[in-house]
PDB file of N, CA and C in Angstrom:
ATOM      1  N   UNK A   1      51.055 -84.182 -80.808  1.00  0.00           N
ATOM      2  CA  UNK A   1      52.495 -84.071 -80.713  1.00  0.00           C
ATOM      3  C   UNK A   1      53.117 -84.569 -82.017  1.00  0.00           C
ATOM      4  N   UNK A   2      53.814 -83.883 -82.421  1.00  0.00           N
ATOM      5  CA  UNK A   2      54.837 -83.721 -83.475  1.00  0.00           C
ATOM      6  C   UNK A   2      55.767 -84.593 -83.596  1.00  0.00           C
ATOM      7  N   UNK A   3      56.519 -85.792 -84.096  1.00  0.00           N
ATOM      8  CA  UNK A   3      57.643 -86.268 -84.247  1.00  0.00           C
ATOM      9  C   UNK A   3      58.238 -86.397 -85.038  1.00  0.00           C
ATOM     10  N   UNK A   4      59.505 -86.416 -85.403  1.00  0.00           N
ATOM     11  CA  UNK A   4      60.258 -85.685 -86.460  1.00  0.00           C
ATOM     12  C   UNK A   4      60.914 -86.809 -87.204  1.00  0.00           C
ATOM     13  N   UNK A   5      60.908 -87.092 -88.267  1.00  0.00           N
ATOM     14  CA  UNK A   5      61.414 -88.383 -88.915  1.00  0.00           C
ATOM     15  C   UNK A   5      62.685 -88.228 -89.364  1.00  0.00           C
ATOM     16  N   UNK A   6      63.266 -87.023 -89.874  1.00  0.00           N
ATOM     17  CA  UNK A   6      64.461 -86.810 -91.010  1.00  0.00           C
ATOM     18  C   UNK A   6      64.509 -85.383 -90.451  1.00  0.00           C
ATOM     19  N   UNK A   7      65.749 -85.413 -89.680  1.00  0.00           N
ATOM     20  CA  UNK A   7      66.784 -83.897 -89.224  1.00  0.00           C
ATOM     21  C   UNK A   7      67.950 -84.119 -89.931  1.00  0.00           C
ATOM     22  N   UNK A   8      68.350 -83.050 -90.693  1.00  0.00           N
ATOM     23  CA  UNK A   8      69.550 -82.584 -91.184  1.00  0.00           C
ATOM     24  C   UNK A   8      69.935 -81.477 -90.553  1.00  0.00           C
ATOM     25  N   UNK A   9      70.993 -81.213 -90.410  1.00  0.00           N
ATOM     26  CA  UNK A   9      71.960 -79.719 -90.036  1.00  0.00           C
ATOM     27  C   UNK A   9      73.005 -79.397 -91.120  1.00  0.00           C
ATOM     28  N   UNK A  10      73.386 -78.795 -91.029  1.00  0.00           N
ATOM     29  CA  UNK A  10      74.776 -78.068 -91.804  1.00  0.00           C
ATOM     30  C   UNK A  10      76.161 -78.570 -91.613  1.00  0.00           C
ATOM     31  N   UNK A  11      75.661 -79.902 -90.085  1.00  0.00           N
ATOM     32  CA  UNK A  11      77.200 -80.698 -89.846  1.00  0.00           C
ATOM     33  C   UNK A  11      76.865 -82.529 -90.520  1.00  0.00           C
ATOM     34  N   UNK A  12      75.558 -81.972 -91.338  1.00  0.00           N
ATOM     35  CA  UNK A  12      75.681 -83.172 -91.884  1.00  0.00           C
ATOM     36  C   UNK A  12      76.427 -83.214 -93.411  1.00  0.00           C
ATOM     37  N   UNK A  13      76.681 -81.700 -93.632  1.00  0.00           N
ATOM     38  CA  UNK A  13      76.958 -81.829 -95.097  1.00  0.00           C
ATOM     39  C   UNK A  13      78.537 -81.364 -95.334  1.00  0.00           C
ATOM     40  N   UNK A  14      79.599 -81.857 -95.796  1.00  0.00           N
ATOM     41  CA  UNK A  14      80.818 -80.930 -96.282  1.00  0.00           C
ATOM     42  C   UNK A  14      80.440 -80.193 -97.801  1.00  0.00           C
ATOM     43  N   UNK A  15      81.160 -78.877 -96.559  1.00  0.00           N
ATOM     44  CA  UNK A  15      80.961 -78.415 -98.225  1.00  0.00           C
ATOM     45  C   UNK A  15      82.266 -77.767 -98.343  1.00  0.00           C
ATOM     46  N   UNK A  16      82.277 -77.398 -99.717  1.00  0.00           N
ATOM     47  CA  UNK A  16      84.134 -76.943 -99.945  1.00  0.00           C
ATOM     48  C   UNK A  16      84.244 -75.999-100.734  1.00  0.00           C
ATOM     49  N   UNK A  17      84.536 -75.319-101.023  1.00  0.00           N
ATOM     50  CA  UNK A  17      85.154 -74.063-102.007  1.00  0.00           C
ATOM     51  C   UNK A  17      86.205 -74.154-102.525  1.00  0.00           C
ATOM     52  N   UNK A  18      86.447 -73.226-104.164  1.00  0.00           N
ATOM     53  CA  UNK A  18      87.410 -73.631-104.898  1.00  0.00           C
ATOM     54  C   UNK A  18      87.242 -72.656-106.134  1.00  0.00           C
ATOM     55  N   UNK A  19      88.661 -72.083-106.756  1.00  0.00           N
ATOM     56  CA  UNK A  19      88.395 -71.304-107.838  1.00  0.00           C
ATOM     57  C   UNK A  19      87.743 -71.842-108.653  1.00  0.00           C
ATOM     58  N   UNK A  20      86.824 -71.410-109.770  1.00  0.00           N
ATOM     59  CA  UNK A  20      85.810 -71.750-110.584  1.00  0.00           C
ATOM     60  C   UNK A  20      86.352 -71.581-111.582  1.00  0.00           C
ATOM     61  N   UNK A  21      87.073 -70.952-112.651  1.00  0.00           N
ATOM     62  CA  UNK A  21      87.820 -70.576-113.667  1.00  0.00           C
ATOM     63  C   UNK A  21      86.713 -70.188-114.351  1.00  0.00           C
ATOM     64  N   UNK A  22      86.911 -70.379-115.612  1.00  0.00           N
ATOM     65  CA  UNK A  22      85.761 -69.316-116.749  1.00  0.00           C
ATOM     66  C   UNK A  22      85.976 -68.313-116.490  1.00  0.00           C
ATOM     67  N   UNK A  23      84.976 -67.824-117.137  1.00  0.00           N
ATOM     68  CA  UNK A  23      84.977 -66.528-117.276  1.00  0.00           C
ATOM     69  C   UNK A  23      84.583 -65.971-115.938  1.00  0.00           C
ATOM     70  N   UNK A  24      84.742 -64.226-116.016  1.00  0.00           N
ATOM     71  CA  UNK A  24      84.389 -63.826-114.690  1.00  0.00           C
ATOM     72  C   UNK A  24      85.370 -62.666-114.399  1.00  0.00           C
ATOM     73  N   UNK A  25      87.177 -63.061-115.261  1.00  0.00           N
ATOM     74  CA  UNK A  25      88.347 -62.149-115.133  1.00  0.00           C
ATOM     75  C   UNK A  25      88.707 -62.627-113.982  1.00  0.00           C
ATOM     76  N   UNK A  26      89.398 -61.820-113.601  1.00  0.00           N
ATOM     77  CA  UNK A  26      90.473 -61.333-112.383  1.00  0.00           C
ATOM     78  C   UNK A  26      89.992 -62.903-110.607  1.00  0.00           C
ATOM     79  N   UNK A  27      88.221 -61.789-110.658  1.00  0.00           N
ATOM     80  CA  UNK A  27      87.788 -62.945-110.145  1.00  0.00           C
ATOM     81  C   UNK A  27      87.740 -63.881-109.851  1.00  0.00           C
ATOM     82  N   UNK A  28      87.280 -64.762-110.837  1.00  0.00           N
ATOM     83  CA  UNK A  28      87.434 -66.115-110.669  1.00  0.00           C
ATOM     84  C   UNK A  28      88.788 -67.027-110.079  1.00  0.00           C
ATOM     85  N   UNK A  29      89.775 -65.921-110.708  1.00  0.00           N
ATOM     86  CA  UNK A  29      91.547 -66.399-110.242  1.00  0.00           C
ATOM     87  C   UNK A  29      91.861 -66.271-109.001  1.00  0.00           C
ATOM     88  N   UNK A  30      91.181 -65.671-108.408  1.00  0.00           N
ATOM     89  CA  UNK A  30      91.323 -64.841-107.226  1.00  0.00           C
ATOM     90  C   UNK A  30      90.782 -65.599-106.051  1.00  0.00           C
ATOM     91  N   UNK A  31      89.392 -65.615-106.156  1.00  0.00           N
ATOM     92  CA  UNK A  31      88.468 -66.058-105.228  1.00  0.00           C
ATOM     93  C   UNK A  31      88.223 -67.073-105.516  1.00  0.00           C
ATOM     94  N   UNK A  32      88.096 -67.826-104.391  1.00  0.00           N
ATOM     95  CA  UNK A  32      86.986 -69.749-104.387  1.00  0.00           C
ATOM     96  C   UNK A  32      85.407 -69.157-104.357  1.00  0.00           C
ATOM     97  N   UNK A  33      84.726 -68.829-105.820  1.00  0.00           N
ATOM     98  CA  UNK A  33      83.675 -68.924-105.986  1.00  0.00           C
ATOM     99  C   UNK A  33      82.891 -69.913-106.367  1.00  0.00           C
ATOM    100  N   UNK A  34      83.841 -70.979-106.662  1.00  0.00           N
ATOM    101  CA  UNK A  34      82.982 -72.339-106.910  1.00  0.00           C
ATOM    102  C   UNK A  34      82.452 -73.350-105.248  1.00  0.00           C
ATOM    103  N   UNK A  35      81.395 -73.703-105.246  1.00  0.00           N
ATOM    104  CA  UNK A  35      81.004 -74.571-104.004  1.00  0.00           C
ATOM    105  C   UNK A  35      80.256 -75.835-104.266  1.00  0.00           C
ATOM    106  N   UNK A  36      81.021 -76.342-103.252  1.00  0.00           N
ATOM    107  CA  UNK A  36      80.434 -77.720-103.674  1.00  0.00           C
ATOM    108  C   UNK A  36      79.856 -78.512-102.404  1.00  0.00           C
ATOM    109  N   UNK A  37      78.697 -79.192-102.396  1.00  0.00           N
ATOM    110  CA  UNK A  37      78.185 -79.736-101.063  1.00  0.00           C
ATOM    111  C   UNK A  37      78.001 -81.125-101.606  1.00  0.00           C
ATOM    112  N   UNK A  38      78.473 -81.795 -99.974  1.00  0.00           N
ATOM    113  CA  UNK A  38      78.640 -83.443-100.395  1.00  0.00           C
ATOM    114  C   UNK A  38      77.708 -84.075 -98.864  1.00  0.00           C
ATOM    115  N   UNK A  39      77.151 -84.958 -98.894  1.00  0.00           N
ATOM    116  CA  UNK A  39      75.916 -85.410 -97.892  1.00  0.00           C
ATOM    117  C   UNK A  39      76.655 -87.285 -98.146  1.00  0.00           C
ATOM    118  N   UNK A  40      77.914 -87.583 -97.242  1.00  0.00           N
ATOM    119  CA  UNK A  40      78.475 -88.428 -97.329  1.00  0.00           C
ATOM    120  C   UNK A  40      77.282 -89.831 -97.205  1.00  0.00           C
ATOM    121  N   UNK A  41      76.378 -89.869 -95.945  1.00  0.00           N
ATOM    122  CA  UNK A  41      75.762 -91.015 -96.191  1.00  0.00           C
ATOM    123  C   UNK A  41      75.021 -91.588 -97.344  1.00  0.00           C
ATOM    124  N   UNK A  42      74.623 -90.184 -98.039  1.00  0.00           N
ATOM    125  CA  UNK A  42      73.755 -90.626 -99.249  1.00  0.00           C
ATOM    126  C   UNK A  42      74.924 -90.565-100.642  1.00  0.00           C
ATOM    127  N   UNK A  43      75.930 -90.058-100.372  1.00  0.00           N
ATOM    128  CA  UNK A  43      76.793 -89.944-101.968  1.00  0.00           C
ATOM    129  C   UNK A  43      76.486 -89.149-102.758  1.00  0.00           C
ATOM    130  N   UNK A  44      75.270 -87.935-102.177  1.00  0.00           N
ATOM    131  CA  UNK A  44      75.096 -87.203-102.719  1.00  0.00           C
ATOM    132  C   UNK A  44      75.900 -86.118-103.122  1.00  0.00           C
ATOM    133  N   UNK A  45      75.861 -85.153-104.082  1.00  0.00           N
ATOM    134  CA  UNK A  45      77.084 -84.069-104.633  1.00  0.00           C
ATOM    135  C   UNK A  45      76.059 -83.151-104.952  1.00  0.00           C
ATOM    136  N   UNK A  46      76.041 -81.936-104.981  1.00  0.00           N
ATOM    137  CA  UNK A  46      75.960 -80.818-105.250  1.00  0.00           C
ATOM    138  C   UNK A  46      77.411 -79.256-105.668  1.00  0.00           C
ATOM    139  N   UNK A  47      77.543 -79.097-107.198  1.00  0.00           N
ATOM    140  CA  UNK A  47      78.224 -78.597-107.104  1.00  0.00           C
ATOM    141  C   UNK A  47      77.988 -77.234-108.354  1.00  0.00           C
ATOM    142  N   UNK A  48      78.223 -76.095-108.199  1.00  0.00           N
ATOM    143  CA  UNK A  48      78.163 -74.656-108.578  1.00  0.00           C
ATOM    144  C   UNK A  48      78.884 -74.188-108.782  1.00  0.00           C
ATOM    145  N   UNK A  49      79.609 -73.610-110.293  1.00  0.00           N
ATOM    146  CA  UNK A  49      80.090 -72.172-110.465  1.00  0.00           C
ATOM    147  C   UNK A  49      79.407 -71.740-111.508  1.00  0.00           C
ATOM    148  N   UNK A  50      78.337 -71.415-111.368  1.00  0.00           N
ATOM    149  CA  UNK A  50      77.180 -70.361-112.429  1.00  0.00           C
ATOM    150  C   UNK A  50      77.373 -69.105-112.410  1.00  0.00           C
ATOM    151  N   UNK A  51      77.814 -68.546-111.306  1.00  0.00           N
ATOM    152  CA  UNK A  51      78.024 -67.247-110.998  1.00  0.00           C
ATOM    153  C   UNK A  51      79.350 -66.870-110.499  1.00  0.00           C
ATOM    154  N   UNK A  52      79.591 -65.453-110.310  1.00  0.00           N
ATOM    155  CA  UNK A  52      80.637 -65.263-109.989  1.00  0.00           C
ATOM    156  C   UNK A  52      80.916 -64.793-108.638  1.00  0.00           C
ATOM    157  N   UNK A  53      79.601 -65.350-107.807  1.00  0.00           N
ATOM    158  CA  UNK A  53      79.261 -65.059-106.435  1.00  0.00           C
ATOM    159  C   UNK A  53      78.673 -66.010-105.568  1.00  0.00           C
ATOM    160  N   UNK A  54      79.694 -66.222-104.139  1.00  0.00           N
ATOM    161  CA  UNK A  54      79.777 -67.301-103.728  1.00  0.00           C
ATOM    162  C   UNK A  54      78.676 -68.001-103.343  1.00  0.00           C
ATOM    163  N   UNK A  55      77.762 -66.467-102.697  1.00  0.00           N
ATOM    164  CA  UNK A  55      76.604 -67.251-102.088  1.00  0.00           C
ATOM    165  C   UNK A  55      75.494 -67.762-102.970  1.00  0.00           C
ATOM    166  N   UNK A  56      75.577 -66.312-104.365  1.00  0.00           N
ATOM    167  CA  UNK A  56      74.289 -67.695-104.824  1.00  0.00           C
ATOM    168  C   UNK A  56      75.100 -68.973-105.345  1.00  0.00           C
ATOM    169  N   UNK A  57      76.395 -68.987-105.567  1.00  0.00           N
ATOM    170  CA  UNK A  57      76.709 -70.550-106.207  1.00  0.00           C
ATOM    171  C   UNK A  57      76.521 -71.471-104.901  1.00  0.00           C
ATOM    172  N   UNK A  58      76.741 -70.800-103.823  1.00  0.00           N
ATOM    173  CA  UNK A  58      76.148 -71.824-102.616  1.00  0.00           C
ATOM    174  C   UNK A  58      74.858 -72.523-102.764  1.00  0.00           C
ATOM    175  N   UNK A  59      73.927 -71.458-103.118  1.00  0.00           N
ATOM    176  CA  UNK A  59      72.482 -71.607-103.180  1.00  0.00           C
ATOM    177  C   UNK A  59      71.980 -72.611-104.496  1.00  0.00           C
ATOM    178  N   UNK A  60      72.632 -72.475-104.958  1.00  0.00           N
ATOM    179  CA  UNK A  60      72.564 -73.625-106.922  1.00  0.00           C
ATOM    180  C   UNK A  60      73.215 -74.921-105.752  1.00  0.00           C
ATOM    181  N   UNK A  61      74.275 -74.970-105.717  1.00  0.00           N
ATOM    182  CA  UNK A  61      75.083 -76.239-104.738  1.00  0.00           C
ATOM    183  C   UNK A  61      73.983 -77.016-103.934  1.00  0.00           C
ATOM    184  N   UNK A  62      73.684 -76.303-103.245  1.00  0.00           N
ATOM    185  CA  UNK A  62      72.745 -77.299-102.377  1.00  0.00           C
ATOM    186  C   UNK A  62      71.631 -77.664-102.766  1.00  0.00           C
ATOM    187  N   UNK A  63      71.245 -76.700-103.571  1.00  0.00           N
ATOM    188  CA  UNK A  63      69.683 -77.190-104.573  1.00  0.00           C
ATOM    189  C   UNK A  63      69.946 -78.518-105.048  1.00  0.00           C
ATOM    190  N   UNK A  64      71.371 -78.232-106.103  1.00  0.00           N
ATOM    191  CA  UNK A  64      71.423 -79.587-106.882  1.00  0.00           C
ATOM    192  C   UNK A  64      71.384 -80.935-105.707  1.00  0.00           C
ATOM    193  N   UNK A  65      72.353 -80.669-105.044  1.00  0.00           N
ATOM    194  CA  UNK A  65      72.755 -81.951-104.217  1.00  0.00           C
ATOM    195  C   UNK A  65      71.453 -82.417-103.490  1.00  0.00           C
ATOM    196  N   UNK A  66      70.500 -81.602-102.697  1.00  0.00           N
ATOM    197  CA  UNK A  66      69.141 -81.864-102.247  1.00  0.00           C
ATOM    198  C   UNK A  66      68.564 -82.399-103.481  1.00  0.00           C
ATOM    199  N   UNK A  67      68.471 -81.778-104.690  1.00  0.00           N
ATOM    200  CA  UNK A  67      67.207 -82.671-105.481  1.00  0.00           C
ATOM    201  C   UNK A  67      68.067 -84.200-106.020  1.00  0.00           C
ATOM    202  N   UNK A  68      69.170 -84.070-105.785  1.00  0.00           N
ATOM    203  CA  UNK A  68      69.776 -85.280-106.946  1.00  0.00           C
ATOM    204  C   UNK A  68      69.229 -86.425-106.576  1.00  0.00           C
ATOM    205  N   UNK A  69      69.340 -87.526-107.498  1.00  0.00           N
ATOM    206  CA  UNK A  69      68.758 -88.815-107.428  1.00  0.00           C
ATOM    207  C   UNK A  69      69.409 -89.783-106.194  1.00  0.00           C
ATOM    208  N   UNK A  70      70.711 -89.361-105.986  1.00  0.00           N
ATOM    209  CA  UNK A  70      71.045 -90.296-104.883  1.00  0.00           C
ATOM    210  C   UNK A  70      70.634 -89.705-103.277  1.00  0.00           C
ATOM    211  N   UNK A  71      70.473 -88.540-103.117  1.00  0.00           N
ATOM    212  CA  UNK A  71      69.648 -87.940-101.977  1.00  0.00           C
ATOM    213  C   UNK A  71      68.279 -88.322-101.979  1.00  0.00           C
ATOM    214  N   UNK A  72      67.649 -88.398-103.072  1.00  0.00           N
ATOM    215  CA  UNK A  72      66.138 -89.200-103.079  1.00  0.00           C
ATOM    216  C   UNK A  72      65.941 -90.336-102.707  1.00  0.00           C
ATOM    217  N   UNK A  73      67.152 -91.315-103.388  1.00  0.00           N
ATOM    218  CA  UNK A  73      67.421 -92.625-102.680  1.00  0.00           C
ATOM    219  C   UNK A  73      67.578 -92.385-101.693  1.00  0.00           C
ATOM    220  N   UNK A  74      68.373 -92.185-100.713  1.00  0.00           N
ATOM    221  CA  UNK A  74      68.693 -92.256 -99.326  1.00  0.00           C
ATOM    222  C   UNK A  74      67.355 -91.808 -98.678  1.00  0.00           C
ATOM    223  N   UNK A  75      66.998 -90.829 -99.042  1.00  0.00           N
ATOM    224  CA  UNK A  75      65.927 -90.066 -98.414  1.00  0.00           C
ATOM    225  C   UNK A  75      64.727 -91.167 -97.954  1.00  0.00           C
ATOM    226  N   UNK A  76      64.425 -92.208 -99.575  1.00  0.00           N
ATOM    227  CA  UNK A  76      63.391 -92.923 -99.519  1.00  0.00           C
ATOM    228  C   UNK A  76      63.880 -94.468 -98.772  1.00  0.00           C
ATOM    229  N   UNK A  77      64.757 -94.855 -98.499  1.00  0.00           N
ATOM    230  CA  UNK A  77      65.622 -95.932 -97.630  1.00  0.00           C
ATOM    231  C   UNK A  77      65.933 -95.417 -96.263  1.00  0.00           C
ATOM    232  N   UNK A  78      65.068 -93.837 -95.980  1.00  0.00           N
ATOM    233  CA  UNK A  78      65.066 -93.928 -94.465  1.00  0.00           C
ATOM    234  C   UNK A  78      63.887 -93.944 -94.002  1.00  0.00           C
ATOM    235  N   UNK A  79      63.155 -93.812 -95.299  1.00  0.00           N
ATOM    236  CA  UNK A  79      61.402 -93.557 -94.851  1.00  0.00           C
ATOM    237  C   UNK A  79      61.194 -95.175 -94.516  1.00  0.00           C
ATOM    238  N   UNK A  80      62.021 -96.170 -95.439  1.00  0.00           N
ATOM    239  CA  UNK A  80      61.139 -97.283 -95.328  1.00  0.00           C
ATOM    240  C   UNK A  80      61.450 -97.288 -93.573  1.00  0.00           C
ATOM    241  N   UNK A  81      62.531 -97.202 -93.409  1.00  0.00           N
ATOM    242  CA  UNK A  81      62.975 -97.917 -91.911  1.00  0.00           C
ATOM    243  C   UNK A  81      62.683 -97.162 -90.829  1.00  0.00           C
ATOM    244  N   UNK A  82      61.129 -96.196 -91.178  1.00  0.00           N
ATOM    245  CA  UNK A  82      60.719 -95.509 -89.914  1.00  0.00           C
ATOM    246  C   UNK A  82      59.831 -96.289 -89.489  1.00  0.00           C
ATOM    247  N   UNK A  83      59.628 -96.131 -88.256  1.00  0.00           N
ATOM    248  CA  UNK A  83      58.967 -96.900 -87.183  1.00  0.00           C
ATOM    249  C   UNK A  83      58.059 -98.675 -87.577  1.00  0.00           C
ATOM    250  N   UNK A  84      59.124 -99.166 -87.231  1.00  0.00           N
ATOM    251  CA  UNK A  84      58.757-101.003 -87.310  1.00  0.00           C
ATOM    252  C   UNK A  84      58.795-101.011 -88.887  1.00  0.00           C
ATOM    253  N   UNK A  85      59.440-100.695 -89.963  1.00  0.00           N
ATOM    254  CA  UNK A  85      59.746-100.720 -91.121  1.00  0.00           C
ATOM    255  C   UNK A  85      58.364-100.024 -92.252  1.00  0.00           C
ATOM    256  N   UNK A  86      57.172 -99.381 -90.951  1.00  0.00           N
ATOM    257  CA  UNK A  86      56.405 -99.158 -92.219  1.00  0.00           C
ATOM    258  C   UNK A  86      56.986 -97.783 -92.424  1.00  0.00           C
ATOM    259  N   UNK A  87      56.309 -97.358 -94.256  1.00  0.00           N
ATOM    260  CA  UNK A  87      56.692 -96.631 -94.926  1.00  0.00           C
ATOM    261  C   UNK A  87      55.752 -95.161 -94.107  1.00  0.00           C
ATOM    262  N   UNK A  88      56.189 -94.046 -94.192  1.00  0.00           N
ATOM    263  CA  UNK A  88      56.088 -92.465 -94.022  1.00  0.00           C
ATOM    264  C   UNK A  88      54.686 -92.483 -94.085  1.00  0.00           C
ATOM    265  N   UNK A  89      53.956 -92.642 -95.883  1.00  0.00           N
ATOM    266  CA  UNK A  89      52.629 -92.555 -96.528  1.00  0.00           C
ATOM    267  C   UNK A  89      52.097 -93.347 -95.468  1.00  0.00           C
ATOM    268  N   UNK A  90      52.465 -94.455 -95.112  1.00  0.00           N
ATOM    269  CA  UNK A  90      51.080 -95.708 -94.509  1.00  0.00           C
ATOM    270  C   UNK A  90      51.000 -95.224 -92.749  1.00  0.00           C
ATOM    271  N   UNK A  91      52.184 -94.752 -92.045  1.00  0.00           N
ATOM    272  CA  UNK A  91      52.516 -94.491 -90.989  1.00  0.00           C
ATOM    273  C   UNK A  91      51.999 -92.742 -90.463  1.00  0.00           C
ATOM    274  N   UNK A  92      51.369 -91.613 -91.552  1.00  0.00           N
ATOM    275  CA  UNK A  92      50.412 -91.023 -91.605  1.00  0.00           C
ATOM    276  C   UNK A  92      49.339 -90.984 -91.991  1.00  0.00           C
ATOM    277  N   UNK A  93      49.107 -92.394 -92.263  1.00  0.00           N
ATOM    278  CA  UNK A  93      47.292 -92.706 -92.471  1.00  0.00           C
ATOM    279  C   UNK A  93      47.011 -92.943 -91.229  1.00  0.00           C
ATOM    280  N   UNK A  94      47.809 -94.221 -90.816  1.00  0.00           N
ATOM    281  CA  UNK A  94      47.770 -94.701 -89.492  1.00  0.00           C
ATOM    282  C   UNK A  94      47.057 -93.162 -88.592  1.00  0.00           C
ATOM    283  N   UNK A  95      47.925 -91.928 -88.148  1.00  0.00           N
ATOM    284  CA  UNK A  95      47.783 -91.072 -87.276  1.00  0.00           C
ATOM    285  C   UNK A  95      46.892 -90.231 -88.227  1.00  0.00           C
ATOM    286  N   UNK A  96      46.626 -90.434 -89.529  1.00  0.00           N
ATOM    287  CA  UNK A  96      45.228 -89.029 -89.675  1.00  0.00           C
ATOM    288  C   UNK A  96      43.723 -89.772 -89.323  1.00  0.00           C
ATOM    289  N   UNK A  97      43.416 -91.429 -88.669  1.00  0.00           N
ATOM    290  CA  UNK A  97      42.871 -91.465 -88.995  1.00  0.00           C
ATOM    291  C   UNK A  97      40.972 -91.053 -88.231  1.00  0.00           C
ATOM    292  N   UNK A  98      39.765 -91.447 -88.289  1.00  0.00           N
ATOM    293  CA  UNK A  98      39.456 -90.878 -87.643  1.00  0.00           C
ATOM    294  C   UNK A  98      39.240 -90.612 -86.444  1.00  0.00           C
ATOM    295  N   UNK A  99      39.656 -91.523 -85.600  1.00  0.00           N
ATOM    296  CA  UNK A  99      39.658 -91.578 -84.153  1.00  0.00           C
ATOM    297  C   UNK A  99      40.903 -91.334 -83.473  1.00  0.00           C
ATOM    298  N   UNK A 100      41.944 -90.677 -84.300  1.00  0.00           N
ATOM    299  CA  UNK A 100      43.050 -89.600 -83.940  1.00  0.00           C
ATOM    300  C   UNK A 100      42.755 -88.537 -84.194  1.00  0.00           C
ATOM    301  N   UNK A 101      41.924 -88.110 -84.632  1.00  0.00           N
ATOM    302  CA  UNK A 101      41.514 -86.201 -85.178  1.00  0.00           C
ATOM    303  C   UNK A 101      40.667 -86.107 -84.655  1.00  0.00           C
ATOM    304  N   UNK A 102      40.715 -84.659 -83.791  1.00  0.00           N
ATOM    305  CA  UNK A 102      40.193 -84.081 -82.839  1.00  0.00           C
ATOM    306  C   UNK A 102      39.520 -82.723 -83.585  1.00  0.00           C
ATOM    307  N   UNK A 103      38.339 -82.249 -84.267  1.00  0.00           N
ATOM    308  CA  UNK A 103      38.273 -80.925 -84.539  1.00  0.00           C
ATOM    309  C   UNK A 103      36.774 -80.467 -83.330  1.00  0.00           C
ATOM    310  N   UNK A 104      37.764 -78.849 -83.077  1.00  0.00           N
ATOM    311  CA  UNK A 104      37.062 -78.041 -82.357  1.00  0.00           C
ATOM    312  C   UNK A 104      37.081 -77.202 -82.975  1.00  0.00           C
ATOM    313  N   UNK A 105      35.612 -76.445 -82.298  1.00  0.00           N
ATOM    314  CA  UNK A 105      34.881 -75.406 -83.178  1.00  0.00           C
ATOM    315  C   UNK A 105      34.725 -74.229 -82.219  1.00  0.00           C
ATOM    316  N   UNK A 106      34.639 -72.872 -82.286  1.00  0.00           N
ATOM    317  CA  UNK A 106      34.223 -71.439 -81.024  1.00  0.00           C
ATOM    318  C   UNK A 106      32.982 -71.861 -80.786  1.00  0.00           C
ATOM    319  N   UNK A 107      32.797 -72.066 -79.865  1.00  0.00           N
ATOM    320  CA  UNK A 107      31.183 -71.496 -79.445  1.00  0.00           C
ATOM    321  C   UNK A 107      31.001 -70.379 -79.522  1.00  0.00           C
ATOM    322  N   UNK A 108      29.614 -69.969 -78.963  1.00  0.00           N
ATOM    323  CA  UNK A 108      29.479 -68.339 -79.018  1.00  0.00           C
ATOM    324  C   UNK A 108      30.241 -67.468 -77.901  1.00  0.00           C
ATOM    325  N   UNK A 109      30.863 -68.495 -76.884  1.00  0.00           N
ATOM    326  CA  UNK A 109      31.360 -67.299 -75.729  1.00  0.00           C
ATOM    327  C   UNK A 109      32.830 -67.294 -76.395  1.00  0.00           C
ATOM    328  N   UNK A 110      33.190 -67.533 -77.899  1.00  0.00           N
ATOM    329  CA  UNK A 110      34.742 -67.636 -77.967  1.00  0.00           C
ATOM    330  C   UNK A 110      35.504 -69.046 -77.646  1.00  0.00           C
ATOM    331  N   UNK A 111      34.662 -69.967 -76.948  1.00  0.00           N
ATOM    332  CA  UNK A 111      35.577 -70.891 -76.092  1.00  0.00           C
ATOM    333  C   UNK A 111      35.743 -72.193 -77.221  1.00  0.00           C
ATOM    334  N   UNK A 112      36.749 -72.877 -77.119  1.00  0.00           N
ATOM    335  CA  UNK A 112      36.922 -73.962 -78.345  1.00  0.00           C
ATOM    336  C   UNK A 112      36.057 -75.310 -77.646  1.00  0.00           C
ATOM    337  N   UNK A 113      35.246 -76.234 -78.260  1.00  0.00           N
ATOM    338  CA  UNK A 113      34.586 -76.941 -77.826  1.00  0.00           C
ATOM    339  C   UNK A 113      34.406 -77.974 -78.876  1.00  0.00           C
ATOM    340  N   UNK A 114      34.267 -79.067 -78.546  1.00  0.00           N
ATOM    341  CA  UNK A 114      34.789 -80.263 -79.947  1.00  0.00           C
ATOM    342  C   UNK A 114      33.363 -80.105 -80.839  1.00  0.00           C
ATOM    343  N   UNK A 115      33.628 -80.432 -81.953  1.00  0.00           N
ATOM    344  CA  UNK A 115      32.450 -80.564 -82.944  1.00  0.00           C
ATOM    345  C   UNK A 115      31.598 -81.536 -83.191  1.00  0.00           C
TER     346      UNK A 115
END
């Protein structure tokens, strides 16, 4: 069984739109092609007008803001405080180790049978 350490959704992040200016013409004046994504607990920012199209500047936006240094921080200040404060790395040694792994192999009738 699977347990999940770090869920994000799309209501964890604001994101906002806004004319981008530069170049682009008419466009840019026109439309909120600039986007920007903000991940309030971590202070993280992600923000895009590379293009003159919303969705990939969406797609640059969230890249940045996911890789930035203060999303890494946060990221790594939730690992410490998973289960009884150990860290992610030590807390999947713990469960790979060998008397948690189970491998099964086919026999010849097809049927799975431990190794």
């Amino acid at each position: 069984m699977r347990e999940r350490i770090l869920h994000l959704t799309k209501k964890d992040f604001i994101r906002q739109t806004f004319h981008a200016g530069g170049h682009g013409g008419q466009n840019v004046n026109k439309v909120e092609t600039g986007v920007r994504f903000i991940h309030e607990p971590s202070g993280a920012r992600g923000e895009a007008t590379d293009t003159r199209h919303q969705a990939q500047n969406e797609r640059i936006a969230f890249r940045r803001m996911a890789t930035s240094p203060k999303m890494h921080a946060w990221i790594m200040r939730q690992n410490a405080n998973f289960e009884d404060g150990l860290g992610l790395q030590r807390q999947l040694e713990a469960m790979m180790a060998d008397g948690n792994i189970l491998v099964e192999v086919k026999d010849e009738n097809g049927r799975w049978v431990p190794e």
